[in-house]
Protein backbone atom coordinates (compact mmCIF):
# COMPACT_ATOMS: atom_id res chain seq x y z
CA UNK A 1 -48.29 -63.11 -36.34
CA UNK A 2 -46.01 -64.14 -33.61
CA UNK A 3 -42.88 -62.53 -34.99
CA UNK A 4 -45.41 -58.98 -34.84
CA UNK A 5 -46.37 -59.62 -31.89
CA UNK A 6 -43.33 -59.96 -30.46
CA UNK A 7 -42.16 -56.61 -32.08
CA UNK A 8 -45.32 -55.04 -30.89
CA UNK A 9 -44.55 -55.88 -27.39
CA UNK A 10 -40.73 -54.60 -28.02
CA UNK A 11 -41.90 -51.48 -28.97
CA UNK A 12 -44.11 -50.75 -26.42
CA UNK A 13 -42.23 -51.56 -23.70
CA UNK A 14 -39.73 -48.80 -25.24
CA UNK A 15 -42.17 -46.43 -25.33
CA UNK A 16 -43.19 -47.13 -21.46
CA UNK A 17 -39.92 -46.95 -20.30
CA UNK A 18 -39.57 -43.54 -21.48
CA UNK A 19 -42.54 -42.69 -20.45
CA UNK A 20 -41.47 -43.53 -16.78
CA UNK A 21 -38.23 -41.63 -17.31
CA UNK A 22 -35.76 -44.12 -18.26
CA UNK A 23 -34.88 -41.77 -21.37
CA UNK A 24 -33.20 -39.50 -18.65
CA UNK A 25 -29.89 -40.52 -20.40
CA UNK A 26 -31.01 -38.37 -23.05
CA UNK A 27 -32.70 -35.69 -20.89
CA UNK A 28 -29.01 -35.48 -19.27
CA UNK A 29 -27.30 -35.10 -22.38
CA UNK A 30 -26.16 -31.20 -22.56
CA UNK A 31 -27.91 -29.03 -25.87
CA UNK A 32 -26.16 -27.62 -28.13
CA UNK A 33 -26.50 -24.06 -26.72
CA UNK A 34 -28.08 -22.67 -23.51
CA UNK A 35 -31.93 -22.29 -23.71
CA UNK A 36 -31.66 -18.30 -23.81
CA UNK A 37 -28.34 -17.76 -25.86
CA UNK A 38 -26.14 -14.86 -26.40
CA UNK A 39 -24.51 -15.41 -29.56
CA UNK A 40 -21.76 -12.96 -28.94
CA UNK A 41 -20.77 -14.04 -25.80
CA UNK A 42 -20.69 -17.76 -26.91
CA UNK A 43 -18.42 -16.49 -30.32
CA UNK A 44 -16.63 -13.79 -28.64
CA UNK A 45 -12.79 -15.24 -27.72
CA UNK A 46 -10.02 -14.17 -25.26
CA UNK A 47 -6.68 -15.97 -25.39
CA UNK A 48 -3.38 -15.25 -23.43
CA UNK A 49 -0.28 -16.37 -24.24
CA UNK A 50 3.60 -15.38 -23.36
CA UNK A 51 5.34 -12.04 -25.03
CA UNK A 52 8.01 -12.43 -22.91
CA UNK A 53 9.98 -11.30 -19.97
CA UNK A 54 10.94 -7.86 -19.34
CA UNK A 55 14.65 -6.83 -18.34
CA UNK A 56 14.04 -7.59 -14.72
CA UNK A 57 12.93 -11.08 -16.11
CA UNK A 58 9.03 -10.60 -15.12
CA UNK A 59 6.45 -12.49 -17.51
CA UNK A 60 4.58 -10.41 -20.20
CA UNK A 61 1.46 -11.73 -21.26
CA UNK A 62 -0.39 -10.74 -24.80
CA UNK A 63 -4.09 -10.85 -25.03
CA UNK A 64 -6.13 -11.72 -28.12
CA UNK A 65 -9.73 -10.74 -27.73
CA UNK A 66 -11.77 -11.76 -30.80
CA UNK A 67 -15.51 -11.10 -31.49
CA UNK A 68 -18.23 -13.13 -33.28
CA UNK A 69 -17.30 -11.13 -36.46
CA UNK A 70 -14.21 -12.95 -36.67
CA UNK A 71 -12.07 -9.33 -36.22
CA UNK A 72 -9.68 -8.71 -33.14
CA UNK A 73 -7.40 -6.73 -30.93
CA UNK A 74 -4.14 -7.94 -28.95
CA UNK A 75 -3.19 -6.20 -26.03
CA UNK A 76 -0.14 -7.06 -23.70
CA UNK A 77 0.54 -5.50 -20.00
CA UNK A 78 3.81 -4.32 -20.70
CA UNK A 79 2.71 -0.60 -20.56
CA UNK A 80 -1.17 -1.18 -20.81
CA UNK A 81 -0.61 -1.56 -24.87
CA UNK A 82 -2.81 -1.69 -27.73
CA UNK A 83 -0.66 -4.09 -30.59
CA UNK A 84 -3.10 -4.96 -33.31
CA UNK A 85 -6.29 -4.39 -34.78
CA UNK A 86 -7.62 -6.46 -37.43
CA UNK A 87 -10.30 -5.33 -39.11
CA UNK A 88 -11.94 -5.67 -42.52
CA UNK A 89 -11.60 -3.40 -45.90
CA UNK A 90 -14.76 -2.65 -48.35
CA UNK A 91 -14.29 -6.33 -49.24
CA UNK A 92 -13.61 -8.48 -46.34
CA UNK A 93 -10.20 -8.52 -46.37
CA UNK A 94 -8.93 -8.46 -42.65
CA UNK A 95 -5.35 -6.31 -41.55
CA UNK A 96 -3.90 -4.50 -38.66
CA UNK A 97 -4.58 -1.14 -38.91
CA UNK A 98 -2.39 0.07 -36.01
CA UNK A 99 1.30 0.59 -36.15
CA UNK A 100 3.20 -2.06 -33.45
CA UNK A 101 6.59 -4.48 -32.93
CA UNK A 102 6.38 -8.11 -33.45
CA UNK A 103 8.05 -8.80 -30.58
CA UNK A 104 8.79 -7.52 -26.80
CA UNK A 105 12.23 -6.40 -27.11
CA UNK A 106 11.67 -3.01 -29.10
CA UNK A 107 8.69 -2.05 -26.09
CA UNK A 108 11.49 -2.30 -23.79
CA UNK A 109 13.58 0.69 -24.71
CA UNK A 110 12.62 3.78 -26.07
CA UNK A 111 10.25 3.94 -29.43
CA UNK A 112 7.64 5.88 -30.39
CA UNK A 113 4.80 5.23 -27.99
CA UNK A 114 3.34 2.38 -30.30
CA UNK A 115 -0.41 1.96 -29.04
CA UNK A 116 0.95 2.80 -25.24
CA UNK A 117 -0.68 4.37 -22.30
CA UNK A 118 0.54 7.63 -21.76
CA UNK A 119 1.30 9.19 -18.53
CA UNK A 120 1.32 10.73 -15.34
CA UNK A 121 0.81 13.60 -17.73
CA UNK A 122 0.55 13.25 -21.16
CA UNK A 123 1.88 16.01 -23.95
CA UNK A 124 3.95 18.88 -22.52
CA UNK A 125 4.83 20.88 -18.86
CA UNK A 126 6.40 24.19 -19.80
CA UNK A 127 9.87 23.17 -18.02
CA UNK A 128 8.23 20.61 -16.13
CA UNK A 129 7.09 23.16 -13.52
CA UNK A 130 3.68 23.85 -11.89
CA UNK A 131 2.51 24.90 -8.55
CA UNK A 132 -0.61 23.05 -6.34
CA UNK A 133 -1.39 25.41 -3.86
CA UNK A 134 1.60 27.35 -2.12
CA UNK A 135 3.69 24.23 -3.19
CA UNK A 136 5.77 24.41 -6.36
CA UNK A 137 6.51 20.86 -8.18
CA UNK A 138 9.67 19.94 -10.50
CA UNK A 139 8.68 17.03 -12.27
CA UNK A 140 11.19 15.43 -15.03
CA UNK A 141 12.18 17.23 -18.02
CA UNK A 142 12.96 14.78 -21.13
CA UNK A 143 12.00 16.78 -24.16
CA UNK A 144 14.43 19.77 -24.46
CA UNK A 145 13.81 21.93 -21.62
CA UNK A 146 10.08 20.56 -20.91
CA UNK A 147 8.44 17.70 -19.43
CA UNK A 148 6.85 15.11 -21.66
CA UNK A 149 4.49 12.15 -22.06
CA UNK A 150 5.15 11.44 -17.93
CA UNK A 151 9.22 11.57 -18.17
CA UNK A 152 11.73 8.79 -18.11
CA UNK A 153 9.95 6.22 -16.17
CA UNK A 154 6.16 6.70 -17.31
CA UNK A 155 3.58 4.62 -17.52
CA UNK A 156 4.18 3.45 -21.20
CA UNK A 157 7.51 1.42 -19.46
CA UNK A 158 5.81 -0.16 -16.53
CA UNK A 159 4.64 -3.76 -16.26
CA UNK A 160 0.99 -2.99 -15.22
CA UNK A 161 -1.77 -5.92 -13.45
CA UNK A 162 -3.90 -7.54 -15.93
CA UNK A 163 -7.38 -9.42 -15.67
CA UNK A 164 -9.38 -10.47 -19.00
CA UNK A 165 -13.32 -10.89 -18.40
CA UNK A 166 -16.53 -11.42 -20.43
CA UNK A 167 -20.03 -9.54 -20.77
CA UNK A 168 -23.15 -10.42 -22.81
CA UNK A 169 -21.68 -7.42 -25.19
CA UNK A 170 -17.83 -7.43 -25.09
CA UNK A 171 -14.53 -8.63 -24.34
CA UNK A 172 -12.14 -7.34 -22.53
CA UNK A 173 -9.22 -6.16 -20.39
CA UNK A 174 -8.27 -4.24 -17.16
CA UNK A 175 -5.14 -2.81 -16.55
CA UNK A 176 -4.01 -1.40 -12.93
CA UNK A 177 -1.49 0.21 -12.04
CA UNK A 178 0.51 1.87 -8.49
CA UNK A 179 2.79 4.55 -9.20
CA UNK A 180 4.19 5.74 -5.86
CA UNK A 181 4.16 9.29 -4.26
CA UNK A 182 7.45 11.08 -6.24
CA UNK A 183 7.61 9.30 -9.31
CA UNK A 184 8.88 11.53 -11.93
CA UNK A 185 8.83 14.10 -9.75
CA UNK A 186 4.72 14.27 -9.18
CA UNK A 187 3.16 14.14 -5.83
CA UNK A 188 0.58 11.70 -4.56
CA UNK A 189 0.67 7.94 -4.67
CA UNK A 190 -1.65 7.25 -7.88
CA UNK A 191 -4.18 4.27 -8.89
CA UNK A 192 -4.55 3.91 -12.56
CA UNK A 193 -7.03 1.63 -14.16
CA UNK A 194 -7.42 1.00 -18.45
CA UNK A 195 -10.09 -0.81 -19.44
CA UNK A 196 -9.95 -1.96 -23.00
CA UNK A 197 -13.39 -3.52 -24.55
CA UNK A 198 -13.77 -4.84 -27.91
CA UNK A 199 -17.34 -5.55 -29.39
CA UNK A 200 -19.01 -7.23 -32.11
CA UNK A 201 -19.71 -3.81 -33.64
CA UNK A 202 -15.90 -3.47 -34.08
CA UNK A 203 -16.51 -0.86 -31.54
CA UNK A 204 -12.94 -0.85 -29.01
CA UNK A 205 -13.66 1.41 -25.99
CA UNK A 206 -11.18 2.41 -23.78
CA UNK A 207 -11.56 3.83 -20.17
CA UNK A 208 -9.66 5.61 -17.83
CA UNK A 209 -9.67 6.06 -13.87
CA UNK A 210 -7.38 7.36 -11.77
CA UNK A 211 -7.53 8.21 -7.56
CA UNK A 212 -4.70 9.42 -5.75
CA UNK A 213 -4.02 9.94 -1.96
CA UNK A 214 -2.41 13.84 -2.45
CA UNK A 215 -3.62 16.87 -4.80
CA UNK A 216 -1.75 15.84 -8.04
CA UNK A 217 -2.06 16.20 -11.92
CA UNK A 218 -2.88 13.46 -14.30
CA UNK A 219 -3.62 13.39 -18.14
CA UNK A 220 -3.35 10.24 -19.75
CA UNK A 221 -4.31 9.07 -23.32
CA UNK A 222 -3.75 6.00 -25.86
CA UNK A 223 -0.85 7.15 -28.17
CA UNK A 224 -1.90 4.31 -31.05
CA UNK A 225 -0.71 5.27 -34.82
CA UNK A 226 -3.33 4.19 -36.99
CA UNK A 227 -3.13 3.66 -41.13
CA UNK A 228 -6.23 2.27 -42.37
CA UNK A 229 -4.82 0.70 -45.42
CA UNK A 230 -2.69 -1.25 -43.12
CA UNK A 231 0.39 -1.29 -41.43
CA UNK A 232 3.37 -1.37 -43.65
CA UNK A 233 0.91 -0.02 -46.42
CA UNK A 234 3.10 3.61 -46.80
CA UNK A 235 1.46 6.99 -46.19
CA UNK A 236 -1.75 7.70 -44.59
CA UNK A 237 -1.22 11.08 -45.74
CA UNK A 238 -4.20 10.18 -48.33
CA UNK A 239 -6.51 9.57 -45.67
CA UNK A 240 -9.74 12.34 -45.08
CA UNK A 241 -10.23 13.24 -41.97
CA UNK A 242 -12.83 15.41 -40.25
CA UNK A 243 -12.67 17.03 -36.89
CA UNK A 244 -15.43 18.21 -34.60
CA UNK A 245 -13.41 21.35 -33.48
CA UNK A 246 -14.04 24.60 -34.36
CA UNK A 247 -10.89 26.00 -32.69
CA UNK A 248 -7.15 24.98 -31.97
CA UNK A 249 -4.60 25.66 -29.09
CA UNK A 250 -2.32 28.21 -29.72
CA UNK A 251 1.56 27.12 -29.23
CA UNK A 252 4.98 28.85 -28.96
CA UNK A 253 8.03 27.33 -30.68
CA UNK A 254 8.69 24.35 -28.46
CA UNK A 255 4.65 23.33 -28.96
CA UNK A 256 3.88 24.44 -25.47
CA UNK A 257 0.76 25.98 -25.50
CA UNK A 258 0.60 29.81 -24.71
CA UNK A 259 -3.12 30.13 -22.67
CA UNK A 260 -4.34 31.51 -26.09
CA UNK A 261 -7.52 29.82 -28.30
CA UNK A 262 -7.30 30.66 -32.07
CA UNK A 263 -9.95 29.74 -34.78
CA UNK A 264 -9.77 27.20 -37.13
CA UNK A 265 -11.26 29.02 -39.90
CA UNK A 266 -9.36 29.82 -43.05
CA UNK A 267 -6.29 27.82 -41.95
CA UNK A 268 -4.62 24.55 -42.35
CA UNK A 269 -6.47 23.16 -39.38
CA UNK A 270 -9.64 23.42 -40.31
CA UNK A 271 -10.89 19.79 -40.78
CA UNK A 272 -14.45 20.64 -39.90
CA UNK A 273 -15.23 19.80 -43.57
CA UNK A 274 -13.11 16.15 -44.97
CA UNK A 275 -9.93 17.32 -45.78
CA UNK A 276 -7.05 14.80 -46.30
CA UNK A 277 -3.94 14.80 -43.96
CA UNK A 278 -1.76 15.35 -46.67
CA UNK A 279 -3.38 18.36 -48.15
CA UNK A 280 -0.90 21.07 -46.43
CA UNK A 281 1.29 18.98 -44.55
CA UNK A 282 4.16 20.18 -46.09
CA UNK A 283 3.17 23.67 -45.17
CA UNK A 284 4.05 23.15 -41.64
CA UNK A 285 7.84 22.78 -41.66
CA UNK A 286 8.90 23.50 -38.17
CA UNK A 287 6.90 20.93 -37.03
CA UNK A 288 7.25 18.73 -39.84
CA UNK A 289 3.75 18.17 -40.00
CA UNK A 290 0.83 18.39 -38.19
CA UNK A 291 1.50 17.79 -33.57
CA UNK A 292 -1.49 19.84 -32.65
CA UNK A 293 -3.84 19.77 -29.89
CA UNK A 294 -7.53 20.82 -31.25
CA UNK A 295 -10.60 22.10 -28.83
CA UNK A 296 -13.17 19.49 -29.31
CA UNK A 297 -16.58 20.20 -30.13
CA UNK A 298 -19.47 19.98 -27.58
CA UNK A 299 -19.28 19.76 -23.47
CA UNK A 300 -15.88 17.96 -21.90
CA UNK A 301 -17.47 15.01 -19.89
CA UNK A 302 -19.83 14.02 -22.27
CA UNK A 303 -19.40 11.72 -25.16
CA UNK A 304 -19.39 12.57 -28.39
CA UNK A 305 -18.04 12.57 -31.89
CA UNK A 306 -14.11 13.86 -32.30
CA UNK A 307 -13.06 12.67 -35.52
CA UNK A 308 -14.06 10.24 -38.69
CA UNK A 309 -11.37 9.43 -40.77
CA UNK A 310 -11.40 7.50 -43.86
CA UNK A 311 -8.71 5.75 -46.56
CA UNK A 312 -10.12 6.09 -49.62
CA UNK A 313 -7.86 3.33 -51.32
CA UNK A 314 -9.53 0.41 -48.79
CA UNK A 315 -12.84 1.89 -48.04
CA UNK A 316 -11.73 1.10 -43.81
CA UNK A 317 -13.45 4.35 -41.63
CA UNK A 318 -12.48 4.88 -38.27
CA UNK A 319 -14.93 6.79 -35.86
CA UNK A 320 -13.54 8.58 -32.19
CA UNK A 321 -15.80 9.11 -29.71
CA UNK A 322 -14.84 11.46 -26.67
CA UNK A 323 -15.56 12.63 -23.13
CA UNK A 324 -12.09 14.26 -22.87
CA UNK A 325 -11.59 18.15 -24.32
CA UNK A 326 -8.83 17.74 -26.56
CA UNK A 327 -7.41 15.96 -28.96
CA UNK A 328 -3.69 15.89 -30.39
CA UNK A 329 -3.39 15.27 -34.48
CA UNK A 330 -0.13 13.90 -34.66
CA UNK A 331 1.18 13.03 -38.64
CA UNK A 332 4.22 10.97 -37.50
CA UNK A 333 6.48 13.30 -38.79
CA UNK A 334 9.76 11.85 -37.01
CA UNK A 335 9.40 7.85 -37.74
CA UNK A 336 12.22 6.69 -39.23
CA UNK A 337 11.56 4.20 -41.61
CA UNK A 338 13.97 1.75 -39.54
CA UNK A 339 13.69 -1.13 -37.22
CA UNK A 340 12.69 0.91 -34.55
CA UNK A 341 9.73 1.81 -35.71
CA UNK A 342 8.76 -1.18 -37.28
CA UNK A 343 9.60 -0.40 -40.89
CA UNK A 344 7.85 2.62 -40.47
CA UNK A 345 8.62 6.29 -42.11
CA UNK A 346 7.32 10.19 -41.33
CA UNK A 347 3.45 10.50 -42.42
CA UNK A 348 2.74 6.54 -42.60
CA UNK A 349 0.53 6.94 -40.13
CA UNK A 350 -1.34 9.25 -37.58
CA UNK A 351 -2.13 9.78 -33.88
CA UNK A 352 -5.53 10.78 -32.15
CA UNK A 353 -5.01 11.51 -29.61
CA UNK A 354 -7.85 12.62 -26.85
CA UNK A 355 -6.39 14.00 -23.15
CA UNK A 356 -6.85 17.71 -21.92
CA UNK A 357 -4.46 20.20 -22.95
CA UNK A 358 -0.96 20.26 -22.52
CA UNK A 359 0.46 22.18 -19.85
CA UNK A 360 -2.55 22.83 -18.21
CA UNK A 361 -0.93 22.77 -14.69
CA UNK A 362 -0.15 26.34 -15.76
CA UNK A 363 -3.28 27.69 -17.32
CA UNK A 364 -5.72 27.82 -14.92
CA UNK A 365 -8.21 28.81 -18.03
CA UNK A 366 -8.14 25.43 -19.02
CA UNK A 367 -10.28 22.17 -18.27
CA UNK A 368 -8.55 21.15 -15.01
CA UNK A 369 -6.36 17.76 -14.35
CA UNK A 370 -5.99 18.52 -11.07
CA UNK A 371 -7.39 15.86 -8.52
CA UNK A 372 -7.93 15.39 -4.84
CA UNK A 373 -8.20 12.68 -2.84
CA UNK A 374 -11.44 11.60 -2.54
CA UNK A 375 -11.98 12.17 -6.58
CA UNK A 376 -11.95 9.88 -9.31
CA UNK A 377 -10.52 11.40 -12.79
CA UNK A 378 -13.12 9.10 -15.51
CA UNK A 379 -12.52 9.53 -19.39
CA UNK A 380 -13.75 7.57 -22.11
CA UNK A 381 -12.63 7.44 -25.52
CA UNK A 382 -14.67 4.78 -28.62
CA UNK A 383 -12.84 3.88 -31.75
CA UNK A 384 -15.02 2.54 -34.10
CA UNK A 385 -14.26 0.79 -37.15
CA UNK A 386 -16.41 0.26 -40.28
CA UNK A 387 -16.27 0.95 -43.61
CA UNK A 388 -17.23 2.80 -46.60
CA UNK A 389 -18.18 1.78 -50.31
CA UNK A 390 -18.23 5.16 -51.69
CA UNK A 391 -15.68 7.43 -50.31
């Protein structure tokens, strides 16, 4: 009875002292997971690490952002670029579906655009003339006898600010960039911004801005090249695509685009029903394939569908969203199966890419690029990845 008792008392006292709050070494200890979670923002992931210095010996940095799915991007601020995206096939097995170098060094000198922002002025400048008011502008030609992609010293080779954040919804990155009054030739000191986000619905959004102190043109896109089966899988040419355009820019010789619209219907460009990118490819030898800029669908400024693609052979789909009015089908018809373009050959991948149409600083019919201080240029472009079990 004594040895009870004596446990009796034990165990009440315990029970007092809590009661009186000397469990508050418990109550202190942190739970598991906040009283109001947001699983994706507790499983989402951004990591930075080194990729680098560039020739003038600045740091490079590569960003991993990974979502609760266990799929990711990398980005790096060496031209505001997009290097991987790892995403699942019909069954679960992860790869990079966009073409890119392992390494800094091939970024550093010329390649083929691999996942890089594009600009001043993406696409073409007939001669790399244009006019703004009573003032006429020679920007750089560096494509035959036309300006291209922003000239020598675009955006895609500039070392651009970075800052990596979190939402409740996303990861993601900001990119900003100066480029000074005169650079290639353009006028007006310009402020670029890309924001990349990355989502658990393997949704990657990425958004433009762009200010500027002096009436000047800007047109800037993401030039990735994307093969759903995988990088280093061969063609894509087996891929089925469908675009939302009805109609396609008409273009002289040199692709520069002539002011003229033409219809889609009854020719090789019309993807409005799934066609696969191989189906005529070979019928368009001067180009070697398709480098055309199509009129998308709907109202420029608001978002909405551009393109589905699918591979047949690993079930992957990729979705593009739009607010801008174009958007350039590019085959890869000059990679050349070498180092420097990552093992890469002609067709083994493609290019989506949405911007307003080439040389529009001469077509005065066409969506402007043209803006003022005092204006913000906004686009918005979604890539979104999921997949299909019978297609």
């Amino acid at each position: 009875m004594l040895l009870c008792d004596r446990w009796a008392c034990i165990i009440l006292t315990i029970v007092l002292a809590f009661a009186n709050g000397a469990g508050s070494v418990l109550a202190d200890t942190p739970a598991p997971f906040p009283s109001n979670p947001s699983s994706k923002t507790l499983s989402m992931t951004i990591q930075s690490e080194a990729f680098g210095t560039t020739k003038q010996g600045e740091p490079v940095t590569k960003f991993i952002l990974k979502n609760s799915r266990g799929n990711s991007i990398s980005l790096m601020n060496w031209g505001a670029t997009l290097l991987e995206v790892n995403v699942p096939d019909r069954d679960g097995n992860l790869a990079n579906v966009n073409l890119c170098f392992d390494t800094l060094a091939p970024y550093l000198g010329s390649h083929p655009y691999f996942g890089s922002t594009v600009g001043r002025f993406c696409n073409r400048i007939d001669q790399g003339k244009f006019s703004i008011g009573d003032v006429d502008h020679q920007v750089t030609v560096n494509a035959g006898k036309h300006h291209l992609h922003g000239g020598k010293k675009n955006f895609t080779f500039q070392l651009w600010e970075a800052a990596s954040y979190q939402t409740d919804d996303a990861v993601g990155v900001k990119f900003n960039l100066t480029s000074p009054d005169g650079q290639e030739g353009f006028p007006g000191e310009v402020n670029a911004t890309v924001d990349y986000q990355w989502n658990d619905d393997n949704e990657l959004t990425v958004d433009f801005t762009a200010t500027t102190d002096a009436p000047t043109h800007i047109n800037l896109t993401n030039h990735s090249y994307w093969n759903l089966g995988g990088a280093g899988s061969g063609s894509a040419m087996g891929h089925v695509a469908t675009i939302e355009a009805d109609e396609i820019l008409d273009v002289d010789d040199d692709l520069i685009p002539t002011g003229k619209i033409n219809t889609v219907d009854g020719t090789v460009f019309d993807f409005r029903s799934p066609r696969a990118f191989g189906k005529d490819v070979d019928s368009l030898a001067a180009t070697k394939g398709y480098d055309h800029c199509f009129v998308v669908r709907g109202k420029p400024g608001e978002l909405r569908l551009a393109a589905r693609v699918v591979d047949p052979g690993s079930g992957r789909v990729l979705e593009i969203e739009t607010t801008q009015p174009g958007m350039q089908l590019y085959t890869a018809n000059h990679l050349p199966g070498t180092e420097g373009s990552a093992g890469a050959a002609s067709h083994d991948a493609f290019c989506l890419e949405t911007q307003h149409y080439p040389n529009t600083p001469n077509r005065p019919t066409f969506p402007t690029t043209l803006v003022k201080p005092g204006e913000t240029l906004r686009e918005t472009t979604v890539h979104r990845f999921t997949v299909a079990h019978d297609e």
